[in-house]
C-alpha atoms as a PDB file:
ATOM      1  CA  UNK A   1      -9.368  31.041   1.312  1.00  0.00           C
ATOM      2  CA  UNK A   2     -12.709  30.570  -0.305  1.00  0.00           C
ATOM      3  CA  UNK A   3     -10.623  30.130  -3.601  1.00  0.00           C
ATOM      4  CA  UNK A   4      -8.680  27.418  -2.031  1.00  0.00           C
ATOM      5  CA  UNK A   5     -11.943  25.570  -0.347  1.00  0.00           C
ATOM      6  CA  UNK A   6     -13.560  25.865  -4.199  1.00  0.00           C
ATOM      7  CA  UNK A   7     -10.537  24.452  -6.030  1.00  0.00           C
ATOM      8  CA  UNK A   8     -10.011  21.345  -3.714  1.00  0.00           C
ATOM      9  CA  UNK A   9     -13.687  20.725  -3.513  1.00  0.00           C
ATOM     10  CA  UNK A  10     -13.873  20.698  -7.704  1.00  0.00           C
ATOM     11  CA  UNK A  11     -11.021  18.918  -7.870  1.00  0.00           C
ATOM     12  CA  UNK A  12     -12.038  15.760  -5.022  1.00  0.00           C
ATOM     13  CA  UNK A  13     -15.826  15.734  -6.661  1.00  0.00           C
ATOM     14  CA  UNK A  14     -14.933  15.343 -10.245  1.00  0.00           C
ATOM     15  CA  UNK A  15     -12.976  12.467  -8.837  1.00  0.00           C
ATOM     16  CA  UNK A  16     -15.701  10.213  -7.361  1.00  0.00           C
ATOM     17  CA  UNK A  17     -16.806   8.242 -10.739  1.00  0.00           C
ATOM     18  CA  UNK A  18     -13.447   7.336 -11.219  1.00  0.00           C
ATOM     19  CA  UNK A  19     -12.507   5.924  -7.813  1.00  0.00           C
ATOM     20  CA  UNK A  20     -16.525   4.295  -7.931  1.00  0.00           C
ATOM     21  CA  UNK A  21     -15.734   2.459 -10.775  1.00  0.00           C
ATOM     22  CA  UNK A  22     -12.430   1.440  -9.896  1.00  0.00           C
ATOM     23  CA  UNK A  23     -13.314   0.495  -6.383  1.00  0.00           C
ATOM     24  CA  UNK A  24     -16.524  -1.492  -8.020  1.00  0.00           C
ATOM     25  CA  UNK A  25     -13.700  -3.547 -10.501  1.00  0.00           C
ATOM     26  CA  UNK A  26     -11.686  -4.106  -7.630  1.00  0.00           C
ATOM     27  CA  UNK A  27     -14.316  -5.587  -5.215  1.00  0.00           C
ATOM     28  CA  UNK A  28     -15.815  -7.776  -8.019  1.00  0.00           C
ATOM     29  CA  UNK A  29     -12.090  -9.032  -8.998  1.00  0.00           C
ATOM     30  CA  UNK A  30     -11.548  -9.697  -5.040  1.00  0.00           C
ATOM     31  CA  UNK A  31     -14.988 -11.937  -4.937  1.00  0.00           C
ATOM     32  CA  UNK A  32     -13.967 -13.878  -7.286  1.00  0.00           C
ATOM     33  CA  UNK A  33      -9.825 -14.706  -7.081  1.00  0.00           C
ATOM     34  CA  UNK A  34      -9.706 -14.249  -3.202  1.00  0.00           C
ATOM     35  CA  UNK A  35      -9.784 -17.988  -2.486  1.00  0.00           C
ATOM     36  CA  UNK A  36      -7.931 -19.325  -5.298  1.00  0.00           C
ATOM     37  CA  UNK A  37      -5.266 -16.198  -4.325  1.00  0.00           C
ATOM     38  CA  UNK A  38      -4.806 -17.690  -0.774  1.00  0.00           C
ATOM     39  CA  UNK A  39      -4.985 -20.986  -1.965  1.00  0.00           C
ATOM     40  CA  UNK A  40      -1.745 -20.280  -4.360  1.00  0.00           C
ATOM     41  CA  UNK A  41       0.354 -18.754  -1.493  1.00  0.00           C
ATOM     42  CA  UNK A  42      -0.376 -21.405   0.993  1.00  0.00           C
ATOM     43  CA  UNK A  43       1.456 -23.847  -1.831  1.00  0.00           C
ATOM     44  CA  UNK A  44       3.919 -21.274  -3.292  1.00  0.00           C
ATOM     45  CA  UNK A  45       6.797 -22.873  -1.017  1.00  0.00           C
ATOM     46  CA  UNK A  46      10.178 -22.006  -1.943  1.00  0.00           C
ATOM     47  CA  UNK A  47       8.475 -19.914  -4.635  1.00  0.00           C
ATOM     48  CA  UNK A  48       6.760 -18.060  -2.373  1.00  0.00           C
ATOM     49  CA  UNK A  49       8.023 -14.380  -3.078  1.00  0.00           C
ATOM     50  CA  UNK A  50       7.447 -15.045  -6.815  1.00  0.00           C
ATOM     51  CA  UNK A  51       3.895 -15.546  -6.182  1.00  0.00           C
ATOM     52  CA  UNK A  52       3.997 -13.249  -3.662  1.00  0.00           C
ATOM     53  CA  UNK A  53       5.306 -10.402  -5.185  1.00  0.00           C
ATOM     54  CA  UNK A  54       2.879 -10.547  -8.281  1.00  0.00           C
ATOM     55  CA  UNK A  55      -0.096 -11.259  -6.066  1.00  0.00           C
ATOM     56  CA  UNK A  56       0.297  -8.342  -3.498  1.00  0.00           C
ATOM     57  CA  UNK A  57       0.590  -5.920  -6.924  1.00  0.00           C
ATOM     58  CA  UNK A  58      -3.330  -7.187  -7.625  1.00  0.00           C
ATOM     59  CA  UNK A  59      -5.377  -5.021  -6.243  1.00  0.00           C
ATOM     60  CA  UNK A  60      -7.448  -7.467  -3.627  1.00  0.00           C
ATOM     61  CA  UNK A  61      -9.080  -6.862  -0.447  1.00  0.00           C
ATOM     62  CA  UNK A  62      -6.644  -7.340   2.334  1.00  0.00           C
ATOM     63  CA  UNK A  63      -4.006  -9.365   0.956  1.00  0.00           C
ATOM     64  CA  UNK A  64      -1.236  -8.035   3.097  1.00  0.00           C
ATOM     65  CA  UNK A  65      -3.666  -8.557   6.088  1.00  0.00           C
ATOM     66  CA  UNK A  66      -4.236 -12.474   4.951  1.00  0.00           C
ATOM     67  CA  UNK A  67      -0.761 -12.717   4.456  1.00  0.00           C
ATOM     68  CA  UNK A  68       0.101 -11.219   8.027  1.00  0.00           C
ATOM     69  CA  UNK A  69      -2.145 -14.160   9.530  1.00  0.00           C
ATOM     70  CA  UNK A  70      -0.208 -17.104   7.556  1.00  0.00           C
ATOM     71  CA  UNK A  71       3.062 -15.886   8.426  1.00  0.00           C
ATOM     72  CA  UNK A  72       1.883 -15.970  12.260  1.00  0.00           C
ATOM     73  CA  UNK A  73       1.048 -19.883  11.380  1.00  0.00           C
ATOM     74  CA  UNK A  74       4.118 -20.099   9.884  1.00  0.00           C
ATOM     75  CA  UNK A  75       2.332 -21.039   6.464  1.00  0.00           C
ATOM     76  CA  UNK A  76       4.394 -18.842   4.436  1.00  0.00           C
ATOM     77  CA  UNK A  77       8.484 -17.784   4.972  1.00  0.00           C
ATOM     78  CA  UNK A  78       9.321 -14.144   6.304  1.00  0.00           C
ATOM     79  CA  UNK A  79      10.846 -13.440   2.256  1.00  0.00           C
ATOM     80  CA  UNK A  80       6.774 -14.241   1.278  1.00  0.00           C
ATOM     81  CA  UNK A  81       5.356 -12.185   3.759  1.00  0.00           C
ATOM     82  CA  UNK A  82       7.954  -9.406   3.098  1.00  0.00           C
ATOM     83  CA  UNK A  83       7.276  -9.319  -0.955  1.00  0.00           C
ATOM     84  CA  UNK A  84       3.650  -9.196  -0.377  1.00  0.00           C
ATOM     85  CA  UNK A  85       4.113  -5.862   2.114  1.00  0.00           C
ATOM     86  CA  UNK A  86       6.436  -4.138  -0.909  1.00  0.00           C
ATOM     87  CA  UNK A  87       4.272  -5.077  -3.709  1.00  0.00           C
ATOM     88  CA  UNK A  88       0.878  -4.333  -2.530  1.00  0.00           C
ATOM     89  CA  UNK A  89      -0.917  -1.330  -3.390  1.00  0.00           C
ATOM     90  CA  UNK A  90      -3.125  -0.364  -0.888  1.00  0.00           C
ATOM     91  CA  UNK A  91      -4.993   2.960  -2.185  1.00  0.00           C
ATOM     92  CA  UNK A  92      -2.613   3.690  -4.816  1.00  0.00           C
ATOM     93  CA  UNK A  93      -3.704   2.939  -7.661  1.00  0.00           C
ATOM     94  CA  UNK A  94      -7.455   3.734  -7.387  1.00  0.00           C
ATOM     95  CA  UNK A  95      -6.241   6.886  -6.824  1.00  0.00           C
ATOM     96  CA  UNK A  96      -3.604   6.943 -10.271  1.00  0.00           C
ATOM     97  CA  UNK A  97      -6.794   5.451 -11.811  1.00  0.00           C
ATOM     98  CA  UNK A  98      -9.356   8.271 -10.849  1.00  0.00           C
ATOM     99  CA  UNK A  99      -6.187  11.123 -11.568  1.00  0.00           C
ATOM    100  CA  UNK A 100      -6.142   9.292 -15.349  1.00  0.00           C
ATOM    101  CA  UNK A 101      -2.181   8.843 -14.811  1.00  0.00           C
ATOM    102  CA  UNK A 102      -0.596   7.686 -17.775  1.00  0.00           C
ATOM    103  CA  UNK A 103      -0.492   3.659 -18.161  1.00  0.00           C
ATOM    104  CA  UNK A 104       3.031   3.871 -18.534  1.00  0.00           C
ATOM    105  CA  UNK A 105       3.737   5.096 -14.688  1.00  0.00           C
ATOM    106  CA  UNK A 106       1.067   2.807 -13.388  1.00  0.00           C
ATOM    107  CA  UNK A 107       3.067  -0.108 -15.152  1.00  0.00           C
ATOM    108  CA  UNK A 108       6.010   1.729 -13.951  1.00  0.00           C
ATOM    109  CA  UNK A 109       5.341   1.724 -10.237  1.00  0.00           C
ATOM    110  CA  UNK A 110       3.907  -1.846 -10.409  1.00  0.00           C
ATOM    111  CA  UNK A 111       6.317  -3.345 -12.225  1.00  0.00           C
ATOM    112  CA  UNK A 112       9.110  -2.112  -9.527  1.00  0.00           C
ATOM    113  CA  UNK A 113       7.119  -2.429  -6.531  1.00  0.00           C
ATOM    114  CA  UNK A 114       6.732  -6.056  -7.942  1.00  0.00           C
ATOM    115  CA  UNK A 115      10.542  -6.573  -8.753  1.00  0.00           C
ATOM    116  CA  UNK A 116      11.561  -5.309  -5.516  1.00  0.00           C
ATOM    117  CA  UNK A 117       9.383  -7.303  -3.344  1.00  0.00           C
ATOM    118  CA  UNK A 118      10.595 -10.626  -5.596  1.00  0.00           C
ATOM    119  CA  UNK A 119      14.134  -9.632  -5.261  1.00  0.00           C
ATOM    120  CA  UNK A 120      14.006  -9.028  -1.356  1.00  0.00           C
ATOM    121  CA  UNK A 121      11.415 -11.712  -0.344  1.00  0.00           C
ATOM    122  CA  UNK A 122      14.165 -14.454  -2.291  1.00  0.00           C
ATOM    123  CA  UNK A 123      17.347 -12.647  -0.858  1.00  0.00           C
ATOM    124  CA  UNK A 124      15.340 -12.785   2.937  1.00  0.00           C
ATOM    125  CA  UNK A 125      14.637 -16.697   2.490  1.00  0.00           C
ATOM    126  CA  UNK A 126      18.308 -17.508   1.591  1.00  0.00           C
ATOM    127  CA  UNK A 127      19.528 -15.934   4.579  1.00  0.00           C
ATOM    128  CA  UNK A 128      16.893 -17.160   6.401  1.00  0.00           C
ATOM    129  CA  UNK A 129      15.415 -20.441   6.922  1.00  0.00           C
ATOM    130  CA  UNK A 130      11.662 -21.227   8.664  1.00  0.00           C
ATOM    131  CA  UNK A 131       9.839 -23.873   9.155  1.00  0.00           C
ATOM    132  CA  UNK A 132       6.702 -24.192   8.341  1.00  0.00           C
ATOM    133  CA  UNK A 133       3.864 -24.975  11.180  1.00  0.00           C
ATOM    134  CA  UNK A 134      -0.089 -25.400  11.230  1.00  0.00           C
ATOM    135  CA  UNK A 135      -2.088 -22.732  10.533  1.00  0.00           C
ATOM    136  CA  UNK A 136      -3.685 -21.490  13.504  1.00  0.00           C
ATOM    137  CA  UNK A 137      -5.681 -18.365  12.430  1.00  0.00           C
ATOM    138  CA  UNK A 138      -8.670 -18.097  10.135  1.00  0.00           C
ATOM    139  CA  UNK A 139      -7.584 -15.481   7.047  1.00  0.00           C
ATOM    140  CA  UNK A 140     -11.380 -14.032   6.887  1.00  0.00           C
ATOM    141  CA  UNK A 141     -12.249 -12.952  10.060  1.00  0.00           C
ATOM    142  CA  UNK A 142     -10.256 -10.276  10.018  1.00  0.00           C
ATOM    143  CA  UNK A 143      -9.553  -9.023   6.784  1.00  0.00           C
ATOM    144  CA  UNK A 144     -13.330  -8.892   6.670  1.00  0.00           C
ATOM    145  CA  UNK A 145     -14.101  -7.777  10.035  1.00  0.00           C
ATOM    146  CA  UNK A 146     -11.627  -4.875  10.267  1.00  0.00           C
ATOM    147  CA  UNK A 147     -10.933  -3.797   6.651  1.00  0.00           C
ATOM    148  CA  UNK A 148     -12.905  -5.122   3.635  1.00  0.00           C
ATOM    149  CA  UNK A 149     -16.185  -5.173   4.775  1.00  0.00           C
ATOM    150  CA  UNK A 150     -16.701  -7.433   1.992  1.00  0.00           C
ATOM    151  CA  UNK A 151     -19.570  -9.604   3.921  1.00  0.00           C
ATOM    152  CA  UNK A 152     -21.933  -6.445   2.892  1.00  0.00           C
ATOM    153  CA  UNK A 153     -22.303  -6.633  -1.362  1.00  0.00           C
ATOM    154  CA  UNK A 154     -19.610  -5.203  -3.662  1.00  0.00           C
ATOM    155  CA  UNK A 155     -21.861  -2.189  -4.141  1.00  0.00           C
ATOM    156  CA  UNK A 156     -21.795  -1.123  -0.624  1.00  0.00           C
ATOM    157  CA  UNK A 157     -18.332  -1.864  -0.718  1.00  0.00           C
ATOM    158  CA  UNK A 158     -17.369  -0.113  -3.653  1.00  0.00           C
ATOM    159  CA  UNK A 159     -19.482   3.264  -2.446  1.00  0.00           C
ATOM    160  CA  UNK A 160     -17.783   3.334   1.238  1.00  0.00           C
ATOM    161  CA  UNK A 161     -14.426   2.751  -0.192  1.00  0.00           C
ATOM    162  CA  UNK A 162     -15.404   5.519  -2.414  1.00  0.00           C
ATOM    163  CA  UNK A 163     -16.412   8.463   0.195  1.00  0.00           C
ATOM    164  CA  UNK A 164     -13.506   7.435   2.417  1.00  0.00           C
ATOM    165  CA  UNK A 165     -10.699   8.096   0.196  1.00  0.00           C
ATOM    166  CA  UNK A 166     -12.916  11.280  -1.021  1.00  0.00           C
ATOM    167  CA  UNK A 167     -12.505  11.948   2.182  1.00  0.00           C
ATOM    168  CA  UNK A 168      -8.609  11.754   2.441  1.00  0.00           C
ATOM    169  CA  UNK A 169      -8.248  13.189  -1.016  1.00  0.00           C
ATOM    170  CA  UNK A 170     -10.232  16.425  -0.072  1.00  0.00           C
ATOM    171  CA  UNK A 171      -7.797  16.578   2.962  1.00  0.00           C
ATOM    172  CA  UNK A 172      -4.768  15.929   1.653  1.00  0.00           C
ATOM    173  CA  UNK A 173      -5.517  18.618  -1.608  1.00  0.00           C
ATOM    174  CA  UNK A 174      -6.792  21.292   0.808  1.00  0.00           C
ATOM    175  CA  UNK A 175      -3.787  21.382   3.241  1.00  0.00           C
ATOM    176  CA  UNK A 176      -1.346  20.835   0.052  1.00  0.00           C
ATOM    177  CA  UNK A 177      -3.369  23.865  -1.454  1.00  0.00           C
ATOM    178  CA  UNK A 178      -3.292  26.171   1.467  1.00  0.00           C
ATOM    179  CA  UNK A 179       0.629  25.757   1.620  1.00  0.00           C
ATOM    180  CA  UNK A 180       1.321  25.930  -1.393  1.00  0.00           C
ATOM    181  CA  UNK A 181      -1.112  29.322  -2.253  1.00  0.00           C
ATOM    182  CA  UNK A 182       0.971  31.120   1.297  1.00  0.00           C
ATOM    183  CA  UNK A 183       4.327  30.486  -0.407  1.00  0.00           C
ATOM    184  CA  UNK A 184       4.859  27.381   1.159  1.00  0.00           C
ATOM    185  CA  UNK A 185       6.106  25.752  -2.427  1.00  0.00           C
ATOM    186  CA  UNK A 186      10.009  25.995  -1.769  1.00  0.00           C
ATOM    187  CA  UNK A 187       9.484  25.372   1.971  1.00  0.00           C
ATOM    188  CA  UNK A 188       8.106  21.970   0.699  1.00  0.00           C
ATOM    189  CA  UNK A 189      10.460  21.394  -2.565  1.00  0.00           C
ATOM    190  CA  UNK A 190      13.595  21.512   0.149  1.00  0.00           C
ATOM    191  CA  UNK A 191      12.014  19.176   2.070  1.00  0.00           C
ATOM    192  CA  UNK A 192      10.634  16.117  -0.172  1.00  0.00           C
ATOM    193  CA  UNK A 193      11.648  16.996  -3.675  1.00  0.00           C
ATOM    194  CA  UNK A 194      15.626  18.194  -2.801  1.00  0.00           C
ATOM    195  CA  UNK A 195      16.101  15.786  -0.336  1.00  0.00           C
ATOM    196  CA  UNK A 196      16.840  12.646  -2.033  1.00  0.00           C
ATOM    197  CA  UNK A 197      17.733  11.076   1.164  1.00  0.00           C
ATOM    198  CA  UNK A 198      15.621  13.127   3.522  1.00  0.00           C
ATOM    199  CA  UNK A 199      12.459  12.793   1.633  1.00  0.00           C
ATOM    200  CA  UNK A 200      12.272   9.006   1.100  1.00  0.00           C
ATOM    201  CA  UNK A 201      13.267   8.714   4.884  1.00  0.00           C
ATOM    202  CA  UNK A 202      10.410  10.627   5.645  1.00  0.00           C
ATOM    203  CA  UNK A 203       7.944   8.503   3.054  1.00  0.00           C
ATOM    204  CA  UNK A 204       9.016   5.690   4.210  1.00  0.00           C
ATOM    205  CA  UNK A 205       7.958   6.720   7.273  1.00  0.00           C
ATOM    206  CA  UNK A 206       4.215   7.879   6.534  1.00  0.00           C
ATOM    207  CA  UNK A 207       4.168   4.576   4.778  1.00  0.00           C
ATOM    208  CA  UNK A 208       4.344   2.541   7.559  1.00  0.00           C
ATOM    209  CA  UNK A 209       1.319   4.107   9.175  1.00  0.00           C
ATOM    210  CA  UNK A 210      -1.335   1.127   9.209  1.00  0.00           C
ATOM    211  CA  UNK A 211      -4.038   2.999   6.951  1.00  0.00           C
ATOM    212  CA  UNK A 212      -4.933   4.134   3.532  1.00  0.00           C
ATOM    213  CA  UNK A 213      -4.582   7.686   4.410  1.00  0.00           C
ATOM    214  CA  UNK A 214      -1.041   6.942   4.225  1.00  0.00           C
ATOM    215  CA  UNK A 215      -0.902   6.001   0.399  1.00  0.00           C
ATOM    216  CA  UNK A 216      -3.556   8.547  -0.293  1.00  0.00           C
ATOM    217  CA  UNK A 217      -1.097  11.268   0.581  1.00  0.00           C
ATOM    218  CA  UNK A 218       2.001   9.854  -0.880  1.00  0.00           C
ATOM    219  CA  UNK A 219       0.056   9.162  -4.162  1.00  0.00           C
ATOM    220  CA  UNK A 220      -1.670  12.625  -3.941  1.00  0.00           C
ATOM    221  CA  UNK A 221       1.801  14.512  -3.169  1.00  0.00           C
ATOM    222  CA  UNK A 222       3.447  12.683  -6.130  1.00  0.00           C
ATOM    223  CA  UNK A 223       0.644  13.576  -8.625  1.00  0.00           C
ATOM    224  CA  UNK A 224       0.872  17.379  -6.818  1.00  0.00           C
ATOM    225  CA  UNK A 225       4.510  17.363  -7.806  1.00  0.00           C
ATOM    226  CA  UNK A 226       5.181  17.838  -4.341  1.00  0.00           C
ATOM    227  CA  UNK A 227       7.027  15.079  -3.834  1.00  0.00           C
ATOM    228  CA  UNK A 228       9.436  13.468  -6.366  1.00  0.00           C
ATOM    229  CA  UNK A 229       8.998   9.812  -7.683  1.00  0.00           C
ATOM    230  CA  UNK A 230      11.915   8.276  -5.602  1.00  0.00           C
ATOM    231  CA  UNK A 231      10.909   9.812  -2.540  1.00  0.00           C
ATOM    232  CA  UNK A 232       6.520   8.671  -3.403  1.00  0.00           C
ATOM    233  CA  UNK A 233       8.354   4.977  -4.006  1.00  0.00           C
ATOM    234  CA  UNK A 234      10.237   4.487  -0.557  1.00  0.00           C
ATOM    235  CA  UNK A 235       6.501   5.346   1.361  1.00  0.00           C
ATOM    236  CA  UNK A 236       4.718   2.982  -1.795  1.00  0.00           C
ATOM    237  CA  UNK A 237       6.999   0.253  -0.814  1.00  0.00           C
ATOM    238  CA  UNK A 238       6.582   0.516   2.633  1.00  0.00           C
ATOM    239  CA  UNK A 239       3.279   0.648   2.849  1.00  0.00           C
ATOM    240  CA  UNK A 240       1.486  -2.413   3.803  1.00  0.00           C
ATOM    241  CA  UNK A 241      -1.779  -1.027   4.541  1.00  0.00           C
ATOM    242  CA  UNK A 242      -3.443  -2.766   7.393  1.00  0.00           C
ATOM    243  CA  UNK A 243      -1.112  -6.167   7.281  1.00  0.00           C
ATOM    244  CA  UNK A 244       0.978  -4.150   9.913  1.00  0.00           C
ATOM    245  CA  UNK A 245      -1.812  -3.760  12.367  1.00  0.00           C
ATOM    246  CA  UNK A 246      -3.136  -7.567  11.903  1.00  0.00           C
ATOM    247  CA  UNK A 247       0.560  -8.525  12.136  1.00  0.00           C
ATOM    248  CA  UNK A 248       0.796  -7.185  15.954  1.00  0.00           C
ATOM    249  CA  UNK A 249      -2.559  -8.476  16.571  1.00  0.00           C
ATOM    250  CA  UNK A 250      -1.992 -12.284  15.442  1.00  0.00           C
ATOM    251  CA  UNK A 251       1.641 -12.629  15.739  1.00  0.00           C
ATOM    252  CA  UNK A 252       2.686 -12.884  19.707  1.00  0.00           C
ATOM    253  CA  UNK A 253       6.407 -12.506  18.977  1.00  0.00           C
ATOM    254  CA  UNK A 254       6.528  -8.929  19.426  1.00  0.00           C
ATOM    255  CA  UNK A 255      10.325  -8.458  18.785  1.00  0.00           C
ATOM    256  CA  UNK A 256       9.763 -10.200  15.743  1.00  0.00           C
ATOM    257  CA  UNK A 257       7.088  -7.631  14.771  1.00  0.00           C
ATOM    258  CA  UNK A 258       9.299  -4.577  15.187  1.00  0.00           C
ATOM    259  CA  UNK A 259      12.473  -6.370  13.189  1.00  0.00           C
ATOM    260  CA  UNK A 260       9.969  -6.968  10.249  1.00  0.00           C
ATOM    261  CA  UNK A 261       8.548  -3.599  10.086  1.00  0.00           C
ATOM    262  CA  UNK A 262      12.004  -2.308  10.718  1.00  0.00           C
ATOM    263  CA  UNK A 263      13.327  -4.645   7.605  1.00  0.00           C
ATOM    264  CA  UNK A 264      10.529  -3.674   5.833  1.00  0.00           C
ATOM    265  CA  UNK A 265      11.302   0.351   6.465  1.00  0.00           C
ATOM    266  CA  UNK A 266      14.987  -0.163   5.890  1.00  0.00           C
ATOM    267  CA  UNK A 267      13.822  -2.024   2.168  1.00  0.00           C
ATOM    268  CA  UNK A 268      11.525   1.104   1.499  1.00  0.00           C
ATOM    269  CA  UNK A 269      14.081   4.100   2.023  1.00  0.00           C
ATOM    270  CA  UNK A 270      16.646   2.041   0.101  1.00  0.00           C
ATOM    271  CA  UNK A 271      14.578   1.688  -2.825  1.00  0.00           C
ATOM    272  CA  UNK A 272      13.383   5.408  -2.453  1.00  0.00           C
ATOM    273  CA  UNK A 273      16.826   6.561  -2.590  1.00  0.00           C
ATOM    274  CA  UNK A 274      18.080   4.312  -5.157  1.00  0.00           C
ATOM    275  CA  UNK A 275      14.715   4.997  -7.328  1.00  0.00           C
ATOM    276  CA  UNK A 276      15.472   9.165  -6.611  1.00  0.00           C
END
C-alpha cells in the first residue's frame, strides 16, 4: 500500500508544471478571443456547426456553457449547440499536455472530435429547422460565476485549475493503481478494453457527468491503457463539461433538455464504437 500511495503521489506531483503552464496558456488565450469567439457564433447562421465545431476544440473557458445560454435564446440552432458539446475539450487536453502525449494523438483526437461535431451539428439542422429568437440570457454571468472564475486574474485562475485536476489526477491514479497492483488488470481489460460496445456505453456515460472529473478519468484511463481509444472517444465526445448543467438551469423546456443530452449520448457511443 505505501508503494502504491508513493507511486501515484510521484506520478500527480511531477505533473503540476505541466498542467500550470498549460492552464496559464489557456486562461490568457480565453482573455483575449472570448468575445470575438461569441461574437462569431452569434453570426455563424447556417454555418453554425462549422464554426462551432472548430471553436468548441479551442480550449476556452466555458464555451459549451456560453453556448448552452444562446441556444436557450434561440441564438444558435440545436446542430450548433450539439457540435460545440462533441468538440469541446473540457480537461482533456491539459491533461495529454502535462502526460507529454505525442502531437500526433492530440491532433488525432481533435481533429475527430472536430469532424464529428461538424458532421452531426449539419446533419441535426437539416432535419431540423429553428427559429431564431432574442437573446434573453447574459453569456458571462454564469460561465464566470459557476465555472471560470475568470473575474479573479489568469494567475489565480491558472493555479486553482491547477490543484483541482491534481486533485482528480491523484484520485483517479491511486484507485487505478490499487486495482490494478490486487490483480484487478483483466477484471478491468474485460470490461473497457474487450468490450467494444460495452465500454464506450459505459464512457459515454461518465461523460455526461457535468464536471471535469469526468474527462480527467477518461483521459487518465486512456493514457493508463486501461481503457482503449474507441471506448476514451465515446466519453470525450460526450462530454460537455458544465454546458449540461447551465443547459437545465437556463433552458425551461425540460423535455427538450433530456432529448439533447440523450442525442448527444446516442452521438458519443456511436462514435466510440465506430472509433473502437
Amino acid at each position: 500500500m505505501l508503494h502504491i500511495i508513493e507511486e501515484t503521489l510521484l506520478d500527480s506531483i511531477k505533473l503540476i508544471p505541466f498542467l500550470f503552464l498549460t492552464y496559464l496558456a489557456m486562461e490568457y488565450l480565453e482573455h483575449k478571443t472570448s468575445e470575438k469567439t461569441e461574437k462569431m457564433i452569434k453570426k455563424a447562421g447556417k454555418w453554425g456547426p462549422l464554426i462551432g465545431g472548430t471553436l468548441g476544440a479551442v480550449p476556452q473557458c466555458g464555451f459549451s456553457a456560453a453556448a448552452s445560454n444562446l441556444y436557450a435564446g434561440r441564438v444558435i440552432t440545436l446542430g450548433t449547440l450539439i457540435s460545440i458539446y462533441l468538440s469541446t475539450s473540457d480537461e482533456m487536453l491539459p491533461i495529454l499536455i502535462s502526460e507529454q502525449a505525442g502531437l500526433g494523438l492530440i491532433g488525432k483526437i481533435l481533429l475527430l472530435k472536430i469532424a464529428i461535431g461538424m458532421a452531426a451539428g449539419f446533419l441535426i439542422d437539416l432535419l431540423i429547422t429553428r427559429k431564431h429568437i432574442e437573446e434573453h440570457y447574459h453569456i458571462h454571468d454564469i460561465c464566470e460565476k459557476e465555472h471560470c472564475h475568470c473575474e479573479k486574474g489568469i494567475f489565480r485562475s491558472a493555479v486553482r485549475h491547477t490543484l483541482q485536476i491534481t486533485l482528480f489526477i491523484m484520485a483517479v491514479t491511486f484507485a487505478l493503481n490499487l486495482v490494478l497492483s490486487f490483480g484487478g488488470e483483466e477484471a478491468l481489460a474485460s470490461v473497457l478494453l474487450n468490450r467494444p460496445v460495452l465500454g464506450p456505453v459505459i464512457a459515454g456515460a461518465v461523460g455526461l457527468i457535468p464536471n471535469c472529473a469526468a474527462s480527467v478519468v477518461i483521459t487518465q484511463l486512456y493514457l493508463e491503457g486501461a481503457m482503449s481509444f474507441g471506448t476514451m472517444m465515446a466519453g470525450l465526445l460526450s462530454g460537455a463539461g458544465i454546458g449540461v448543467l447551465v443547459l437545465f438551469r437556463v433552458n425551461r423546456n425540460k423535455k427538450e433538455n433530456i432529448k439533447i443530452i440523450a442525442l448527444l449520448y446516442a452521438i458519443g457511443v456511436l462514435g466510440g464504437i465506430v472509433l473502437r
